[in-house]
PDB file of N, CA and C in Angstrom:
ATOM      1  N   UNK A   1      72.995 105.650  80.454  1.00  0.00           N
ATOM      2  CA  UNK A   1      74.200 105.473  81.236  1.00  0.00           C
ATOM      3  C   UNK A   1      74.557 104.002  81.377  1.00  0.00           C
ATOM      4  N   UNK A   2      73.816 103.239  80.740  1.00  0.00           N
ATOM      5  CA  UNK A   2      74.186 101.802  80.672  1.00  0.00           C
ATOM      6  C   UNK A   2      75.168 101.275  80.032  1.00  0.00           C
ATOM      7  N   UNK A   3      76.029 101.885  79.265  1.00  0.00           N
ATOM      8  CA  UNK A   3      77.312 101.732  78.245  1.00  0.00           C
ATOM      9  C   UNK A   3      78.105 101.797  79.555  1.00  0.00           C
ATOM     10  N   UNK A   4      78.946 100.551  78.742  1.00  0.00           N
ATOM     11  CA  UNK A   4      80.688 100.451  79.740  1.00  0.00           C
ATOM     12  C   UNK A   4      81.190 101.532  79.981  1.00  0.00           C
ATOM     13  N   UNK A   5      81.840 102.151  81.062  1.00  0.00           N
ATOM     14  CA  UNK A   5      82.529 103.125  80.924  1.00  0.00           C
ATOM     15  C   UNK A   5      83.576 102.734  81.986  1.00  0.00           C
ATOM     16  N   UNK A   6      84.890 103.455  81.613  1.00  0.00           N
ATOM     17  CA  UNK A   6      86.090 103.103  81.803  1.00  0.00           C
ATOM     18  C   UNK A   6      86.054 103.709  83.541  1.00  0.00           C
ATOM     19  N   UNK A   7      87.187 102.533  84.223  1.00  0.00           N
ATOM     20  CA  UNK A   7      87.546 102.658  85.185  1.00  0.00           C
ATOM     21  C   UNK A   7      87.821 104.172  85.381  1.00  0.00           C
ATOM     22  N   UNK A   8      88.037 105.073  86.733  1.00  0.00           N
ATOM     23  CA  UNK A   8      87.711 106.091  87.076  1.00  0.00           C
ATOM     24  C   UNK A   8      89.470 106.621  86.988  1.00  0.00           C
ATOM     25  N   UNK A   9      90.207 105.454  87.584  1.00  0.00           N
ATOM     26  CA  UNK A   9      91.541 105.546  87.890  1.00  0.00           C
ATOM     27  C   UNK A   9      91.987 106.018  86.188  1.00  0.00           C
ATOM     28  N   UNK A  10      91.584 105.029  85.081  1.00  0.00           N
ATOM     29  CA  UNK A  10      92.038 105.197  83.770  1.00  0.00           C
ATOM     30  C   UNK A  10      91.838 106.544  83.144  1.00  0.00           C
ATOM     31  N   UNK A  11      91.059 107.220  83.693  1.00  0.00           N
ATOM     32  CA  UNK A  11      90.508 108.206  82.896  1.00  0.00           C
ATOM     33  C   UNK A  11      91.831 109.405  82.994  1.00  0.00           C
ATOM     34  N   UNK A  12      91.980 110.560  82.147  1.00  0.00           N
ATOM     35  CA  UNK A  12      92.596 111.606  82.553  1.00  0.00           C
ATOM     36  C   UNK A  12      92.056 112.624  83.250  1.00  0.00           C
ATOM     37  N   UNK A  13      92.656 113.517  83.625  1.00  0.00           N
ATOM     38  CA  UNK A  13      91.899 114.298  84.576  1.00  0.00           C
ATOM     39  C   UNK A  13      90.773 115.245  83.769  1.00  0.00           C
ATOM     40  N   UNK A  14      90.978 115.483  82.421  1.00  0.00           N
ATOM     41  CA  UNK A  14      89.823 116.243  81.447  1.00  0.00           C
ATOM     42  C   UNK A  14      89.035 115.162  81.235  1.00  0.00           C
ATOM     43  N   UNK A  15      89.521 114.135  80.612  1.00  0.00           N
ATOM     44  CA  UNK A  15      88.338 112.995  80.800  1.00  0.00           C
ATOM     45  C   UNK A  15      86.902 112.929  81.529  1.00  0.00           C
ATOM     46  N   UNK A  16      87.899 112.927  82.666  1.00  0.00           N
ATOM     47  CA  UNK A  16      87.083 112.265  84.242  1.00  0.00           C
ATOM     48  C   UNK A  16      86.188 114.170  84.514  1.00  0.00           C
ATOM     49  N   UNK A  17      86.874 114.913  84.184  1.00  0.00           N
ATOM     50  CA  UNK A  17      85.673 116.697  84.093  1.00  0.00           C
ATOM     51  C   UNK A  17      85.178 116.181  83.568  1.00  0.00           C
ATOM     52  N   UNK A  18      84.884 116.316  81.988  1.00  0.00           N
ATOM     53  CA  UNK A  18      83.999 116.088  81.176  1.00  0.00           C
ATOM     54  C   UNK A  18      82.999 115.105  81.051  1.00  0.00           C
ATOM     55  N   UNK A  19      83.440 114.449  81.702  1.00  0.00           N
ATOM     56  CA  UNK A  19      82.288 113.190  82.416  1.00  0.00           C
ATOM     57  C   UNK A  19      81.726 113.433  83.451  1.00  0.00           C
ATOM     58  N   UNK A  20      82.000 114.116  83.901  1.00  0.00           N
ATOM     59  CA  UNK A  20      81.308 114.536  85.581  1.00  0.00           C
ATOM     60  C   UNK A  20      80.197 115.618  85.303  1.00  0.00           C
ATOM     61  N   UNK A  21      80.719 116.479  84.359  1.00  0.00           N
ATOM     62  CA  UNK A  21      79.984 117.648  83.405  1.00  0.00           C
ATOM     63  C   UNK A  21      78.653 116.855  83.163  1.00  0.00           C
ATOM     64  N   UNK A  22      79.040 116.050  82.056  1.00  0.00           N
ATOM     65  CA  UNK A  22      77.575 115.393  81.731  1.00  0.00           C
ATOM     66  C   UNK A  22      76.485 114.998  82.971  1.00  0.00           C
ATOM     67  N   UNK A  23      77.254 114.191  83.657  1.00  0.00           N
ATOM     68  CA  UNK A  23      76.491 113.533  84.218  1.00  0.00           C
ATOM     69  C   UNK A  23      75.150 114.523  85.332  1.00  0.00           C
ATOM     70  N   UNK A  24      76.737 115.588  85.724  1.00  0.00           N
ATOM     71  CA  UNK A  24      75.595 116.214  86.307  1.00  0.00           C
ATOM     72  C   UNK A  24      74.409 117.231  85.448  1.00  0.00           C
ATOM     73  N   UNK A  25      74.769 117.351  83.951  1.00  0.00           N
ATOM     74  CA  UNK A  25      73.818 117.947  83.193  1.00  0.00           C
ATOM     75  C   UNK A  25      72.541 117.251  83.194  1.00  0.00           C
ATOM     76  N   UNK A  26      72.985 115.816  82.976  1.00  0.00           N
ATOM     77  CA  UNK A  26      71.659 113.863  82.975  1.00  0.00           C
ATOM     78  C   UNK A  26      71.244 114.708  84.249  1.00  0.00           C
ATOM     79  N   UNK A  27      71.949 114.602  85.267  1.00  0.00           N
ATOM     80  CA  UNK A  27      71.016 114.476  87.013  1.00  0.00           C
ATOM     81  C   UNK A  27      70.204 115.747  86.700  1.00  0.00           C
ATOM     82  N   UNK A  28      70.795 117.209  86.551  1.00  0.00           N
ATOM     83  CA  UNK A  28      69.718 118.494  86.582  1.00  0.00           C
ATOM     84  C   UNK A  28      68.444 118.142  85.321  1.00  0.00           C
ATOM     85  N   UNK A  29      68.692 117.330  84.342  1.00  0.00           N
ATOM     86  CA  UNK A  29      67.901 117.510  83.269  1.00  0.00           C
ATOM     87  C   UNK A  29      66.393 116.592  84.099  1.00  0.00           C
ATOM     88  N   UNK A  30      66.345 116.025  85.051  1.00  0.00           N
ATOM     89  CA  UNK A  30      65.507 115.524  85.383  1.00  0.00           C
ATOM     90  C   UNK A  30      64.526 114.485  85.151  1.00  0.00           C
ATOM     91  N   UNK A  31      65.164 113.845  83.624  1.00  0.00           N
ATOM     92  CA  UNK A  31      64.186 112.933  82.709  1.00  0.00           C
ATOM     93  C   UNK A  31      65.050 111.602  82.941  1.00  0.00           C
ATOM     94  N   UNK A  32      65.652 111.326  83.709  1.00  0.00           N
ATOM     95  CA  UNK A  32      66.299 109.850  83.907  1.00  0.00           C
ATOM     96  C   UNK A  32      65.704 109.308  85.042  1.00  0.00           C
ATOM     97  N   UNK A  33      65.760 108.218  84.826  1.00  0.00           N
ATOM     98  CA  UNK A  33      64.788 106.859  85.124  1.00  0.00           C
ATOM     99  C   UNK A  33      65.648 106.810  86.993  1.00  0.00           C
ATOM    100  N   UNK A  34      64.988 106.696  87.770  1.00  0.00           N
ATOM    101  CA  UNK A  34      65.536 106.546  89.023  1.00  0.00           C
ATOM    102  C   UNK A  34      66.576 105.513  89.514  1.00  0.00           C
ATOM    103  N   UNK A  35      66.722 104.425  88.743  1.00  0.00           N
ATOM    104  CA  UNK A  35      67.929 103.672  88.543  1.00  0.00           C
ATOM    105  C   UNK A  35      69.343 104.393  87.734  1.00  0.00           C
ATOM    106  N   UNK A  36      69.111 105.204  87.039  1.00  0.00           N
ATOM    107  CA  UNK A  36      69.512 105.601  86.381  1.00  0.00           C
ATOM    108  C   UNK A  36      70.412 106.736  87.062  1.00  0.00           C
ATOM    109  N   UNK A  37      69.405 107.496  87.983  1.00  0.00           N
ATOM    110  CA  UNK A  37      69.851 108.651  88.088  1.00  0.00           C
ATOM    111  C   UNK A  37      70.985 108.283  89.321  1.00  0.00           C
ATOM    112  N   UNK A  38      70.178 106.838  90.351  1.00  0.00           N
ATOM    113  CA  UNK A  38      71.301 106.239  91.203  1.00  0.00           C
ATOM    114  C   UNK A  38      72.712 105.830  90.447  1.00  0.00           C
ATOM    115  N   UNK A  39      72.836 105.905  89.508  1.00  0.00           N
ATOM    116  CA  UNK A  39      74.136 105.275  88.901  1.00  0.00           C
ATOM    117  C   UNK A  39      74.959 106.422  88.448  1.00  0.00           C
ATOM    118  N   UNK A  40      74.285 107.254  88.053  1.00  0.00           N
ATOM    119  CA  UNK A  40      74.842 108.906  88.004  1.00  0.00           C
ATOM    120  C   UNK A  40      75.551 109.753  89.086  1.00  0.00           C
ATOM    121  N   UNK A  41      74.707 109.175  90.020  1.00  0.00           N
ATOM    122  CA  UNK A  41      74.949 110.001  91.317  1.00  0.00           C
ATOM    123  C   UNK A  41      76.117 108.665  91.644  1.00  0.00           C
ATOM    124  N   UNK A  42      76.366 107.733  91.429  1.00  0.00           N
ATOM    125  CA  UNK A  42      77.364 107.175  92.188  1.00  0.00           C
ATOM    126  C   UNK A  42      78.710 107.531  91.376  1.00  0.00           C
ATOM    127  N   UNK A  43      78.343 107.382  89.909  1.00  0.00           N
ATOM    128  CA  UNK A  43      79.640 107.830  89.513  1.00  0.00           C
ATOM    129  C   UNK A  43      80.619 108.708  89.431  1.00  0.00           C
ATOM    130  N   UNK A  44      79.206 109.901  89.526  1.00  0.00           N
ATOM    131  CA  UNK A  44      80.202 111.497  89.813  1.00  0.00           C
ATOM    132  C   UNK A  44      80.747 111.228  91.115  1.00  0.00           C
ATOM    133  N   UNK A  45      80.200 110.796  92.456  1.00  0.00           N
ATOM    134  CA  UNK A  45      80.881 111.103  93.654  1.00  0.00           C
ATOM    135  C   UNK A  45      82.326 110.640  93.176  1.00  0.00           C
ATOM    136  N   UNK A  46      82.434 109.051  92.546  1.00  0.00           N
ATOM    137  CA  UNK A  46      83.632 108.536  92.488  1.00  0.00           C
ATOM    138  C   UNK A  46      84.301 109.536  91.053  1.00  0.00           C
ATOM    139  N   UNK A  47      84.046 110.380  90.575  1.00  0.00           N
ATOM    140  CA  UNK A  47      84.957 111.001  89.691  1.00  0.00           C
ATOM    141  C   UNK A  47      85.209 112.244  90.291  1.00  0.00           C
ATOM    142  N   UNK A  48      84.456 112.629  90.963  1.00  0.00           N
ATOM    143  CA  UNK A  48      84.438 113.860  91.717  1.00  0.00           C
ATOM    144  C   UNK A  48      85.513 113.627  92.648  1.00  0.00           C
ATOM    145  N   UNK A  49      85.900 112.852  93.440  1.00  0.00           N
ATOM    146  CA  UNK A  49      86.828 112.331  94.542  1.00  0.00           C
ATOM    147  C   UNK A  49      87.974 112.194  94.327  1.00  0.00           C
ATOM    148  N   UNK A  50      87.984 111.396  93.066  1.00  0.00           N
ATOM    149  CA  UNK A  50      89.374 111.158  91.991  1.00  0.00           C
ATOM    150  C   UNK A  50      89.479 112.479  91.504  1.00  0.00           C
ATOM    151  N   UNK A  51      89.001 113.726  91.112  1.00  0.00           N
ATOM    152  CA  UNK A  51      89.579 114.732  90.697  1.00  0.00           C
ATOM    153  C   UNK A  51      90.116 115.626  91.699  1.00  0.00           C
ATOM    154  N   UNK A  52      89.531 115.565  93.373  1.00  0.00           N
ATOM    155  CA  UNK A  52      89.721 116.411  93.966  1.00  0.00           C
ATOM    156  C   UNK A  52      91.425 115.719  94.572  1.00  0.00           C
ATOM    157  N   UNK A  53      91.337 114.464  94.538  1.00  0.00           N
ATOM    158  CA  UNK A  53      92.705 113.893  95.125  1.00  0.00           C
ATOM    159  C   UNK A  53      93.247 114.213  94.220  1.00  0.00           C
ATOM    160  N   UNK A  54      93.560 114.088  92.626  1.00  0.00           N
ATOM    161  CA  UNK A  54      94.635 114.465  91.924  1.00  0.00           C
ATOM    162  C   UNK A  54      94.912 115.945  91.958  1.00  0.00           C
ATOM    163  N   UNK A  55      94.115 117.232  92.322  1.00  0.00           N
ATOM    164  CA  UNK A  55      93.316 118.336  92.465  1.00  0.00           C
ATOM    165  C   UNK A  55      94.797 118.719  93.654  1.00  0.00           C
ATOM    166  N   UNK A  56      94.407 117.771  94.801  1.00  0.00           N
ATOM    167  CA  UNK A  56      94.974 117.920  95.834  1.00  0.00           C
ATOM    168  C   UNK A  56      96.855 117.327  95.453  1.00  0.00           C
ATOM    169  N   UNK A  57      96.668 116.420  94.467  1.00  0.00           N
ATOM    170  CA  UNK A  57      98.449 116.202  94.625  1.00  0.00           C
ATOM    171  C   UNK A  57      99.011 116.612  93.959  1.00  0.00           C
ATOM    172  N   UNK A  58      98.536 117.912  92.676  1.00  0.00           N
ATOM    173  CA  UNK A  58      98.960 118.559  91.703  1.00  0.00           C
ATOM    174  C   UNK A  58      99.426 120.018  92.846  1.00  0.00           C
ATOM    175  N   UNK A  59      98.564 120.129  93.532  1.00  0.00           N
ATOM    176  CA  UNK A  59      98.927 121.174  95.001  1.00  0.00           C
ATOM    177  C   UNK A  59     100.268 121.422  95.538  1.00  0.00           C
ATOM    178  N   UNK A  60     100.111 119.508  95.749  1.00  0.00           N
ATOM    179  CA  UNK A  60     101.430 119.212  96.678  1.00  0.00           C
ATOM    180  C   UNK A  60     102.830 119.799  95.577  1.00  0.00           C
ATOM    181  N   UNK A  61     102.591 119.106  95.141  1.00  0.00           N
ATOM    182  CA  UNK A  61     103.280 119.512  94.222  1.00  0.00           C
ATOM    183  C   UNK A  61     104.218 120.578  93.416  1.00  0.00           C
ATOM    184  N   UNK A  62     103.236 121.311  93.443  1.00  0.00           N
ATOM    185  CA  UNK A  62     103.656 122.762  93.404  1.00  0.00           C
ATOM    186  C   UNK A  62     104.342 123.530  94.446  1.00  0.00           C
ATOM    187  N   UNK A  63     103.711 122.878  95.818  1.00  0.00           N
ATOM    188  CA  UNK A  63     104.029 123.307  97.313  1.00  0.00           C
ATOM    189  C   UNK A  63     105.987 123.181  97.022  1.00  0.00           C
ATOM    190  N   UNK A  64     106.154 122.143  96.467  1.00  0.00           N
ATOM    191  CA  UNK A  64     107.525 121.278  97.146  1.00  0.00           C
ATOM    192  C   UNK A  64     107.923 122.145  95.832  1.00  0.00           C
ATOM    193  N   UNK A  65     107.922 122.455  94.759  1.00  0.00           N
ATOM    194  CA  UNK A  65     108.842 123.021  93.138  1.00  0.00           C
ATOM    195  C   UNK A  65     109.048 124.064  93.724  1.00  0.00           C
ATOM    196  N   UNK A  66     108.069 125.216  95.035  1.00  0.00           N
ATOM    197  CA  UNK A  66     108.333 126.084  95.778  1.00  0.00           C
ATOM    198  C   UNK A  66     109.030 127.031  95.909  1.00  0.00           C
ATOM    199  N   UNK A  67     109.819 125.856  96.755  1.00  0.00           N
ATOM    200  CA  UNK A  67     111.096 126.078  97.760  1.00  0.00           C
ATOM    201  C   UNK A  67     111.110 126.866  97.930  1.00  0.00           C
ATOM    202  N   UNK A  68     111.759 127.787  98.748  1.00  0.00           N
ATOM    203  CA  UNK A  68     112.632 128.715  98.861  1.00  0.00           C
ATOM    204  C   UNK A  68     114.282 128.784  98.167  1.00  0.00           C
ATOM    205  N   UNK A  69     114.404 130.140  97.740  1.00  0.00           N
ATOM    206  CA  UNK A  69     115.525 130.331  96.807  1.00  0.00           C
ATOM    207  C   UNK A  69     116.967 129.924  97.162  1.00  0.00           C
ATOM    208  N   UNK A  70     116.704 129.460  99.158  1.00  0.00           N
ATOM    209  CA  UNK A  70     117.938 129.117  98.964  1.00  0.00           C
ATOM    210  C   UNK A  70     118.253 127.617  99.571  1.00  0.00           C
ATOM    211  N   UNK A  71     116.804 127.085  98.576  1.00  0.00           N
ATOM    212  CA  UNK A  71     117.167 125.612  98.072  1.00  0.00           C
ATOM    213  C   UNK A  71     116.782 124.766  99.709  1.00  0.00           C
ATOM    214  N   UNK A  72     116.058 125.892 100.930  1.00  0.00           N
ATOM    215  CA  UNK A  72     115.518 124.988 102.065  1.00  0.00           C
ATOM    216  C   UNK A  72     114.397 124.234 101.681  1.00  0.00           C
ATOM    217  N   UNK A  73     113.996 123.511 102.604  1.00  0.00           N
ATOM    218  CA  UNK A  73     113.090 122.708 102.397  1.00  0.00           C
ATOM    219  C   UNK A  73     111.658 123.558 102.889  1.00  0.00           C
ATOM    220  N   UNK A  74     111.785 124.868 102.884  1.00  0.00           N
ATOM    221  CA  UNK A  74     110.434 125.124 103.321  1.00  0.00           C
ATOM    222  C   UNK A  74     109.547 125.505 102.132  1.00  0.00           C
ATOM    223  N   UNK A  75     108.251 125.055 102.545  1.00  0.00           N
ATOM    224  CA  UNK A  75     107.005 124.699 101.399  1.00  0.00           C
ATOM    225  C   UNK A  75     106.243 125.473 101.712  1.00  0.00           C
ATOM    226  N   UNK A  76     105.727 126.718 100.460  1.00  0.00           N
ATOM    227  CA  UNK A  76     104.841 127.570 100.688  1.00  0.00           C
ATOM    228  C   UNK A  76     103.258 127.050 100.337  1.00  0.00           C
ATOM    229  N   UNK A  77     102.675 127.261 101.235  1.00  0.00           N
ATOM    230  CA  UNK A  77     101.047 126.463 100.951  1.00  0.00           C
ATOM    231  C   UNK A  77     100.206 126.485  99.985  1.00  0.00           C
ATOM    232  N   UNK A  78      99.773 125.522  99.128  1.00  0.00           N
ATOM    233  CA  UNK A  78      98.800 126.087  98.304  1.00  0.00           C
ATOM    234  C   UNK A  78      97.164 126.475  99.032  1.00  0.00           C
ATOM    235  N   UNK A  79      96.460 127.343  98.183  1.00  0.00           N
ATOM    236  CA  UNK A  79      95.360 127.812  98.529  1.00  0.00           C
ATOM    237  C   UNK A  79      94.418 126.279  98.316  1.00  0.00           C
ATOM    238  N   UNK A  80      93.648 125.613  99.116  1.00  0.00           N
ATOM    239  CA  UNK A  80      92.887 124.941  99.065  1.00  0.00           C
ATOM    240  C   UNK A  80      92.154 124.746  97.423  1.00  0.00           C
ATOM    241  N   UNK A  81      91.842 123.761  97.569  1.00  0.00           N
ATOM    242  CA  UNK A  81      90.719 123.691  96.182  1.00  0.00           C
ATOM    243  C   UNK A  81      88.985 124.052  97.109  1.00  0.00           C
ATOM    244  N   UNK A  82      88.693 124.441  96.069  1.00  0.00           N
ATOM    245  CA  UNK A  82      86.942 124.996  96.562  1.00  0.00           C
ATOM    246  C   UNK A  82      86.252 123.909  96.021  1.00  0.00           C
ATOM    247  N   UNK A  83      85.045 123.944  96.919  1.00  0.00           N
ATOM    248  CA  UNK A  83      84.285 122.867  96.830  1.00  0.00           C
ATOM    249  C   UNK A  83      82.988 122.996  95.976  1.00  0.00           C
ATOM    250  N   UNK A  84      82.651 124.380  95.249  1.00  0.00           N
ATOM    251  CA  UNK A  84      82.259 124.481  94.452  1.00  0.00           C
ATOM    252  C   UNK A  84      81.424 123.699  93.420  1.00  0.00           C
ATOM    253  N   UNK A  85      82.165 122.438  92.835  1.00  0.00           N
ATOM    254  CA  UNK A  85      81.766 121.760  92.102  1.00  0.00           C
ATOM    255  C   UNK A  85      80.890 120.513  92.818  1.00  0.00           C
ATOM    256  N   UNK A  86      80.722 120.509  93.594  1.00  0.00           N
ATOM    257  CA  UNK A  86      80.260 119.383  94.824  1.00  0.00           C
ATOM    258  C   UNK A  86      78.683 119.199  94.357  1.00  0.00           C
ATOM    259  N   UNK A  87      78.477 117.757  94.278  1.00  0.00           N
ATOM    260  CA  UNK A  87      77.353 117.551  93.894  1.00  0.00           C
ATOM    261  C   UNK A  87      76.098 117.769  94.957  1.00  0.00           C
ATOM    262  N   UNK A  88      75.307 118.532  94.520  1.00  0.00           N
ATOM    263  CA  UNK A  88      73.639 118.848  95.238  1.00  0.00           C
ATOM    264  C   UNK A  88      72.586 119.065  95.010  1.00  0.00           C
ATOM    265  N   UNK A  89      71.845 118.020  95.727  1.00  0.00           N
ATOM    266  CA  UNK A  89      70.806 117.747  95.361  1.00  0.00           C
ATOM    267  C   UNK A  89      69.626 117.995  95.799  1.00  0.00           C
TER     268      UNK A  89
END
């Protein structure tokens, strides 16, 4: 995990999965070096966070395209995102 890897913001949102994927495959696989595994665990939180906020404004989003049909401003709720993917250890 010592290779550069790109800012969290840069990444796309499959990107920033598929990196989070790994990492937590490195953390369960159990053979990384305890520095190692601290740098793992810091990066998923921060990709994990960045997916759940974009997670959360892809929501909004949808909330407001909504509308009601006759063009009010009322916003039907999206169902929460699940926390599911949440790192544990």
């Amino acid at each position: 995990m010592a290779e550069e890897k790109k800012k969290v913001e840069e990444l796309s949102y499959k990107e920033a999965s598929i990196e989070l994927e790994g990492i937590i495959r490195s953390l369960e696989s159990g053979e990384l070096e305890l520095e190692e595994s601290l740098e793992g665990y810091t990066r998923g939180v921060e990709l994990l966070k960045s997916l759940r906020t974009r997670l959360a404004d892809a929501e909004q989003k949808v909330s407001v395209l909504m509308a009601d049909v006759d063009g009010a401003d009322a916003l039907v709720p999206a169902e929460a995102a699940s926390d599911e993917d949440a790192l544990r250890f």
